[in-house]
PDB file of N, CA and C in Angstrom:
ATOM      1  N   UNK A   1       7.928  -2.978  -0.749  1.00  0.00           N
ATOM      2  CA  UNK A   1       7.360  -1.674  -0.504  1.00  0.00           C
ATOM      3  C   UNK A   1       6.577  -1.210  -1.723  1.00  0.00           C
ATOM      4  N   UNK A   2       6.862  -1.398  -2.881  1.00  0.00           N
ATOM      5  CA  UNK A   2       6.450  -1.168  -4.044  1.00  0.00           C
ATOM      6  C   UNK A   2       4.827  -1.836  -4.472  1.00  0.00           C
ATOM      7  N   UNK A   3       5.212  -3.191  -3.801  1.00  0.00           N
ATOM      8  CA  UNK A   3       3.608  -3.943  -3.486  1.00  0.00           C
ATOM      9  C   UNK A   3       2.662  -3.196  -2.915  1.00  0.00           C
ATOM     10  N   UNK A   4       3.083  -2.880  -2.070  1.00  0.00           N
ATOM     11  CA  UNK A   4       2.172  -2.003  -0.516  1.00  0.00           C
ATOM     12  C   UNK A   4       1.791  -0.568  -1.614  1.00  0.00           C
ATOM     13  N   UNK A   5       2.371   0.144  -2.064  1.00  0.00           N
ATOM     14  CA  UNK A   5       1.873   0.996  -2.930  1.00  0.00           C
ATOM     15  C   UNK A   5       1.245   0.759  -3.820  1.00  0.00           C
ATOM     16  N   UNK A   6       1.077  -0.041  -4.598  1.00  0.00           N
ATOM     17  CA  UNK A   6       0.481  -1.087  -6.263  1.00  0.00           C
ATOM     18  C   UNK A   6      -0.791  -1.274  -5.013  1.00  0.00           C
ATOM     19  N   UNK A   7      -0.786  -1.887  -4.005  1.00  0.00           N
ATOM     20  CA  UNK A   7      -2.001  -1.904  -3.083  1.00  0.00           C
ATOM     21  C   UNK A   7      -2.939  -0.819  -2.810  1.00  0.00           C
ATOM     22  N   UNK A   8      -2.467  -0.266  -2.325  1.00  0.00           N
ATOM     23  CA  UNK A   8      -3.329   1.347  -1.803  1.00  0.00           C
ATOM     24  C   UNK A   8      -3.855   1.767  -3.006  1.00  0.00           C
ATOM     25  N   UNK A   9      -2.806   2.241  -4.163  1.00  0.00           N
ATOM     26  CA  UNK A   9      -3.173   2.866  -5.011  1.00  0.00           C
ATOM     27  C   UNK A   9      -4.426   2.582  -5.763  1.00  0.00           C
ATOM     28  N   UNK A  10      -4.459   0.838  -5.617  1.00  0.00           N
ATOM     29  CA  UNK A  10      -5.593  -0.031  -6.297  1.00  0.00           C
ATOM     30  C   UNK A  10      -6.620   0.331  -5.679  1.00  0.00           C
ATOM     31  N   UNK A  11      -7.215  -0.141  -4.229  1.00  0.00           N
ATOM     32  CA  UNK A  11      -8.090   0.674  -3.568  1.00  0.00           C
ATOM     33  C   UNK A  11      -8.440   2.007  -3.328  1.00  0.00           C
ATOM     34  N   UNK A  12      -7.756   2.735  -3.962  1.00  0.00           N
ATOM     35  CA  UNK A  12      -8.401   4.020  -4.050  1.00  0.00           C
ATOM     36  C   UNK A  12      -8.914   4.241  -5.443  1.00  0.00           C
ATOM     37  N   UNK A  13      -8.036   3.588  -6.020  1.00  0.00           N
ATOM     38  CA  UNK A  13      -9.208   3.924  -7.908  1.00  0.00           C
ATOM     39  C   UNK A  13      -9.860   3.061  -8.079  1.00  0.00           C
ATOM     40  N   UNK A  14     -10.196   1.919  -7.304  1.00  0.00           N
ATOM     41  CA  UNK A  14     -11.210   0.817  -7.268  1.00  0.00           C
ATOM     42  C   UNK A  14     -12.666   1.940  -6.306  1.00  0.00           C
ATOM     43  N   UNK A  15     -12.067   2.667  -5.202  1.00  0.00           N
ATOM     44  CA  UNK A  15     -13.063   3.549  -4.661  1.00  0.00           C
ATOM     45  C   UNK A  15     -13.631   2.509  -3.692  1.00  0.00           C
ATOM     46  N   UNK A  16     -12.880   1.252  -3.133  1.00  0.00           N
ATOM     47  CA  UNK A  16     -13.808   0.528  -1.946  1.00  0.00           C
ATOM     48  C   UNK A  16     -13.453   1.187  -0.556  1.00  0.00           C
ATOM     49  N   UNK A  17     -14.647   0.790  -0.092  1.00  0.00           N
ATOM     50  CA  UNK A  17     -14.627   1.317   1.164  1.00  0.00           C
ATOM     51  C   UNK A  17     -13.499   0.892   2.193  1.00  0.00           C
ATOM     52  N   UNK A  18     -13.234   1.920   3.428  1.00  0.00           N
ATOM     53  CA  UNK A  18     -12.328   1.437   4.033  1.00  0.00           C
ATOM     54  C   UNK A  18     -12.274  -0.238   5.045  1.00  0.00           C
ATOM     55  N   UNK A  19     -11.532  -0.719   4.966  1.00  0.00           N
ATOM     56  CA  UNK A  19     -12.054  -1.780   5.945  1.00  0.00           C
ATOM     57  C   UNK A  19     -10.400  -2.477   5.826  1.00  0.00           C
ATOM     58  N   UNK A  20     -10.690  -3.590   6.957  1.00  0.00           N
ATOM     59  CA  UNK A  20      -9.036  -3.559   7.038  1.00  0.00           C
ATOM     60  C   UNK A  20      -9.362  -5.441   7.110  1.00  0.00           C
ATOM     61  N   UNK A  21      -8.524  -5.780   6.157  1.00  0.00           N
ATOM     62  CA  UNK A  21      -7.929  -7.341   5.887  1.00  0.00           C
ATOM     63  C   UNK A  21      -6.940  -7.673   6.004  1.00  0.00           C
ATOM     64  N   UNK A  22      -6.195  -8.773   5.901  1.00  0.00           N
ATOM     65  CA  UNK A  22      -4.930  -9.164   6.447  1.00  0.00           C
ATOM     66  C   UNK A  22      -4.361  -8.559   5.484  1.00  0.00           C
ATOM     67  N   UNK A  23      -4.631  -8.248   4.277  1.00  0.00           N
ATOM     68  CA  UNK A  23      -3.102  -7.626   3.752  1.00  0.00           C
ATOM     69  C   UNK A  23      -2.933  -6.628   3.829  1.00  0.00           C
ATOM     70  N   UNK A  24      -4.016  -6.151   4.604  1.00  0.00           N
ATOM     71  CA  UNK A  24      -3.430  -4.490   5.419  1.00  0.00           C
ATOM     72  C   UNK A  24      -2.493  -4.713   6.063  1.00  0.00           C
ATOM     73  N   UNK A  25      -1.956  -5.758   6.863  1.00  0.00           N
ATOM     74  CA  UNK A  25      -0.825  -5.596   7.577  1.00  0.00           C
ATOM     75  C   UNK A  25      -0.186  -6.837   7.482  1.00  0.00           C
ATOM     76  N   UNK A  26      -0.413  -7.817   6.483  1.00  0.00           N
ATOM     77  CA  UNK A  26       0.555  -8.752   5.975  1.00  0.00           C
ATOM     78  C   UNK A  26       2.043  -8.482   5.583  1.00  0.00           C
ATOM     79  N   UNK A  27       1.603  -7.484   4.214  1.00  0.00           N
ATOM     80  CA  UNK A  27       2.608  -6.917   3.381  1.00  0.00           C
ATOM     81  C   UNK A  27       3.635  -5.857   4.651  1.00  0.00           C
ATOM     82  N   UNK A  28       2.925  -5.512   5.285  1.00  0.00           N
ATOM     83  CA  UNK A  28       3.759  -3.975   6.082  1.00  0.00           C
ATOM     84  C   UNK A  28       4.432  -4.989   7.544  1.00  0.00           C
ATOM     85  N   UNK A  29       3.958  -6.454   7.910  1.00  0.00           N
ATOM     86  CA  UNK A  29       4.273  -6.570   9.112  1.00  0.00           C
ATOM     87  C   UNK A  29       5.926  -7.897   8.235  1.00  0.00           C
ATOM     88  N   UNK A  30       5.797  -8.049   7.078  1.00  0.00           N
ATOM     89  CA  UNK A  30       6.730  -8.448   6.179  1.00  0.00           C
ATOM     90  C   UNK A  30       7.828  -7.686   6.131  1.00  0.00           C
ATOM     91  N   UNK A  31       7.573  -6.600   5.411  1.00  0.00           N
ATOM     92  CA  UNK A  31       8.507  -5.487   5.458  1.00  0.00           C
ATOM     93  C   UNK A  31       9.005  -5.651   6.535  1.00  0.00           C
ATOM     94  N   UNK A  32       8.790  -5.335   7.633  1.00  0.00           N
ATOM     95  CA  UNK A  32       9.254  -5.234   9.145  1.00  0.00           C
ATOM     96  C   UNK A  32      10.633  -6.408   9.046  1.00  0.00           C
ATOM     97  N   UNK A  33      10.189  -7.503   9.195  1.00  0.00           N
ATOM     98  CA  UNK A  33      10.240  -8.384   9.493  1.00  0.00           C
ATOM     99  C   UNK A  33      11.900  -8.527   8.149  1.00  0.00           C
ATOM    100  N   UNK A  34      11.760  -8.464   7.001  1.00  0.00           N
ATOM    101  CA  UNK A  34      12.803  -8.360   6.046  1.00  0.00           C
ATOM    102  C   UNK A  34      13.933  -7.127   6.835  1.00  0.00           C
ATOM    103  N   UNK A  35      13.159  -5.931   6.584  1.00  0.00           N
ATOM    104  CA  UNK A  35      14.383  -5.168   8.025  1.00  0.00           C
ATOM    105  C   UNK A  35      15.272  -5.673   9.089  1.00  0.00           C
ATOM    106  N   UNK A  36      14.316  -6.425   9.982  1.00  0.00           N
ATOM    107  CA  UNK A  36      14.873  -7.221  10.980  1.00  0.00           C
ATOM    108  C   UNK A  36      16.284  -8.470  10.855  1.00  0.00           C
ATOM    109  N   UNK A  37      15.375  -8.776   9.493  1.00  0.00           N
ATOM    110  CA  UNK A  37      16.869  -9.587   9.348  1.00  0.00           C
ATOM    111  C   UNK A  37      17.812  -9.035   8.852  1.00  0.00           C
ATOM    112  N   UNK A  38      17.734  -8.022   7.844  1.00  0.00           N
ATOM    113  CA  UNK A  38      18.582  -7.419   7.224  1.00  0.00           C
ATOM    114  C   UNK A  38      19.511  -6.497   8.155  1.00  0.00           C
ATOM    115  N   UNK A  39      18.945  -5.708   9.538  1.00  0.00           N
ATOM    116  CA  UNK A  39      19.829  -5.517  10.544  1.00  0.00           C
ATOM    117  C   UNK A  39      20.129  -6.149  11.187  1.00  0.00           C
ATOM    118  N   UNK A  40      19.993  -7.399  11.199  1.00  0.00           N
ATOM    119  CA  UNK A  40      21.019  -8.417  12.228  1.00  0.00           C
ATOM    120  C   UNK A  40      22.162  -8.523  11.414  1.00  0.00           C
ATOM    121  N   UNK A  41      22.273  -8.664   9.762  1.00  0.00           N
ATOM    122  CA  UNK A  41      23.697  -9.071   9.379  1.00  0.00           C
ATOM    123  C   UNK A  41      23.970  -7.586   9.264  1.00  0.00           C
ATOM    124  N   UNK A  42      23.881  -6.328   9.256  1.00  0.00           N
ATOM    125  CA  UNK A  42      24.418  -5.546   8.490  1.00  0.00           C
ATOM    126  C   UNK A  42      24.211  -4.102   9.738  1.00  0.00           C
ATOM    127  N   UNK A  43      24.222  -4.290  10.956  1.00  0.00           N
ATOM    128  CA  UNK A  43      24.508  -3.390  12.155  1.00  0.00           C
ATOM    129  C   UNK A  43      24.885  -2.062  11.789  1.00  0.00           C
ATOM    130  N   UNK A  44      25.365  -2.293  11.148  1.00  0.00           N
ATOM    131  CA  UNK A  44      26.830  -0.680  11.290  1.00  0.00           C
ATOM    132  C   UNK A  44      25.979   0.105   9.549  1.00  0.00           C
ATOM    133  N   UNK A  45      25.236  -0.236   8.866  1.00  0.00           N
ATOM    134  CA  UNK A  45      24.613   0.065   7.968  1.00  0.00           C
ATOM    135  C   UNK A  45      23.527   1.028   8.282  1.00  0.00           C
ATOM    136  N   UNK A  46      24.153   2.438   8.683  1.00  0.00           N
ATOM    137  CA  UNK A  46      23.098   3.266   8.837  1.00  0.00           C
ATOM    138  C   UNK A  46      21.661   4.035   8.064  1.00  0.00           C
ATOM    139  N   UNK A  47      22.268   3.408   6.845  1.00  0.00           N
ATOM    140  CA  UNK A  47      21.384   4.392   5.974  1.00  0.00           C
ATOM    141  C   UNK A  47      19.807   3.011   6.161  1.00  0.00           C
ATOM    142  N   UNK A  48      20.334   1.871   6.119  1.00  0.00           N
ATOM    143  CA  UNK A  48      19.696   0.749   6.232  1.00  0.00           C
ATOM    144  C   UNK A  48      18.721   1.120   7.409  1.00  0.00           C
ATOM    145  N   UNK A  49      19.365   1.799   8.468  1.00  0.00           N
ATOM    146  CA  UNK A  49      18.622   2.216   9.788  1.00  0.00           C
ATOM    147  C   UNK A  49      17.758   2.834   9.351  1.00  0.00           C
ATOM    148  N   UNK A  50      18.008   3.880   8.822  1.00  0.00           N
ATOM    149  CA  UNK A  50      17.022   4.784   8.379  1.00  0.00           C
ATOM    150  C   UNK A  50      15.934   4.919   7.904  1.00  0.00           C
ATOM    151  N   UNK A  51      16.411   3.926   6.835  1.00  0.00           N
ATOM    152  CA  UNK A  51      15.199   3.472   5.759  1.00  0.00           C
ATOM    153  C   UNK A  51      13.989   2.901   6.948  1.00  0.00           C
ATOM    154  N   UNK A  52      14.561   1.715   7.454  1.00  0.00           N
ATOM    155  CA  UNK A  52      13.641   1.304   8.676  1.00  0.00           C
ATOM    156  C   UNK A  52      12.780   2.070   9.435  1.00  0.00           C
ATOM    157  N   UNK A  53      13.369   3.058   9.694  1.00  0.00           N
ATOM    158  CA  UNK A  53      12.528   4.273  10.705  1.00  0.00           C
ATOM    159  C   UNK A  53      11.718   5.266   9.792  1.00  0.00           C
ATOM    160  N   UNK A  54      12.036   5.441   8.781  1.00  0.00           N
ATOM    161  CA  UNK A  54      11.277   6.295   7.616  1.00  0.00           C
ATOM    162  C   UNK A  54       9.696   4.834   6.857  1.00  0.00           C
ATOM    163  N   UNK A  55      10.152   3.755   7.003  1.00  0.00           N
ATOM    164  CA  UNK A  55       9.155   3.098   6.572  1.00  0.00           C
ATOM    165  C   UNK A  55       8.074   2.932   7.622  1.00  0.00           C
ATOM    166  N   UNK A  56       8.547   2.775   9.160  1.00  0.00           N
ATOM    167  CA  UNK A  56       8.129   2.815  10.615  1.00  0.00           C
ATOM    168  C   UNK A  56       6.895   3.919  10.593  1.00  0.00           C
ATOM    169  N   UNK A  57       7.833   4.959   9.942  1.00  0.00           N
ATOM    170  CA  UNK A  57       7.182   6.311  10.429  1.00  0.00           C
ATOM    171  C   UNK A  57       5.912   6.522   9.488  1.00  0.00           C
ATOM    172  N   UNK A  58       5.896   6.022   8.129  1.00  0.00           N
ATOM    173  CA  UNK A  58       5.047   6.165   7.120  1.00  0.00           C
ATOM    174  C   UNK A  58       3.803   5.323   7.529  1.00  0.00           C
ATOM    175  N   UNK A  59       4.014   4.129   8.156  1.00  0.00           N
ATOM    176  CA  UNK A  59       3.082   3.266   8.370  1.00  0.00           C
ATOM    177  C   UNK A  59       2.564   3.293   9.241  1.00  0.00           C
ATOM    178  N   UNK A  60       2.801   4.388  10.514  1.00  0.00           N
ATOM    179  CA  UNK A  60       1.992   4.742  11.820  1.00  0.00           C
ATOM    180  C   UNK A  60       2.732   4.194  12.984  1.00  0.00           C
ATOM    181  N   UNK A  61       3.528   3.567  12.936  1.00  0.00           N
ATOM    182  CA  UNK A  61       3.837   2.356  14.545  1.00  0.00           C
ATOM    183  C   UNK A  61       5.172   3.238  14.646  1.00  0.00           C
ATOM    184  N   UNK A  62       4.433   4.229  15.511  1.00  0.00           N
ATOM    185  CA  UNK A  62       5.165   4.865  16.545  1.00  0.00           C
ATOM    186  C   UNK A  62       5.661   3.887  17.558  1.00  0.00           C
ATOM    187  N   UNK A  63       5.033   2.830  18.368  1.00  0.00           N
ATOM    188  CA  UNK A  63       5.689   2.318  19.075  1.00  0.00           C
ATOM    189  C   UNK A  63       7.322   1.324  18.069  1.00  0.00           C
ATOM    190  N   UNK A  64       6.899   1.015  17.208  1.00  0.00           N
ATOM    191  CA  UNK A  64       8.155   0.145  17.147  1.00  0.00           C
ATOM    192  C   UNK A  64       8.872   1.706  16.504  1.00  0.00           C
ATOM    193  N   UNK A  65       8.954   2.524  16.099  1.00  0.00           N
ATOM    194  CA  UNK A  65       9.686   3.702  15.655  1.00  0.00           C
ATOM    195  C   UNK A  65      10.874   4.340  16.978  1.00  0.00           C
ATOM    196  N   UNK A  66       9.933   3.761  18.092  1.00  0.00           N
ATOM    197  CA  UNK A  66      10.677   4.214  19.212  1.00  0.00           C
ATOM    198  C   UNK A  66      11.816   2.741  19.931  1.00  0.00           C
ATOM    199  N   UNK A  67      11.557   1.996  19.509  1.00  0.00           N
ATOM    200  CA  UNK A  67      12.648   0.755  19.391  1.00  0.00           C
ATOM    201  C   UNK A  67      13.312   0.833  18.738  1.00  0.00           C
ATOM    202  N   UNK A  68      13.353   1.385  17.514  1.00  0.00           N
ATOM    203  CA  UNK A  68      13.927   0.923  16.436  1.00  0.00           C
ATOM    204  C   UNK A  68      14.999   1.678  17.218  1.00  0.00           C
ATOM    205  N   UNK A  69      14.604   3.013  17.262  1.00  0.00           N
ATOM    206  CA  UNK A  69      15.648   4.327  17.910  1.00  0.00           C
ATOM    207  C   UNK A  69      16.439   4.324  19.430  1.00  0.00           C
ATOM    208  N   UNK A  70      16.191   3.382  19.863  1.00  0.00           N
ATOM    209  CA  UNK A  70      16.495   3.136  21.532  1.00  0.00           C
ATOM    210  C   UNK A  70      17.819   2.338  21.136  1.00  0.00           C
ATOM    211  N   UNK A  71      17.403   1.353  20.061  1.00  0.00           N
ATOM    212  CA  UNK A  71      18.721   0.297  19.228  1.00  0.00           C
ATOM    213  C   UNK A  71      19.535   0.988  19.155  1.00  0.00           C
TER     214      UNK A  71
END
């Protein structure tokens, strides 16, 4: 997550224009994906939930925000 910020932050004081490359959603579809495993061993770890749905929510994907929450 810390990457994904060191990212953005770079492109905005670099000042390039918007445009979208794979590590627009490399790094964020990673993240996901580290969550995923990390709630298969650790279920009952709510705060873990959370984090998931607060990173969900920051990054726009309302649809998986609403999976995450149906879980």
């Amino acid at each position: 997550m810390g990457l994904e910020r060191l990212r953005r932050k770079r492109v905005e004081r670099l000042k390039l224009p918007p445009s979208h490359t794979i590590s627009d959603y490399a790094l964020v579809r990673r993240q996901f994906q580290i969550f995923e495993r990390a709630l298969k061993r650790f279920r009952s770890d709510v705060g873990l939930w959370v984090q998931y749905v607060e990173v969900a929510k920051r990054e726009g994907a309302k649809a998986l925000v609403g999976r995450i929450l149906a879980r």
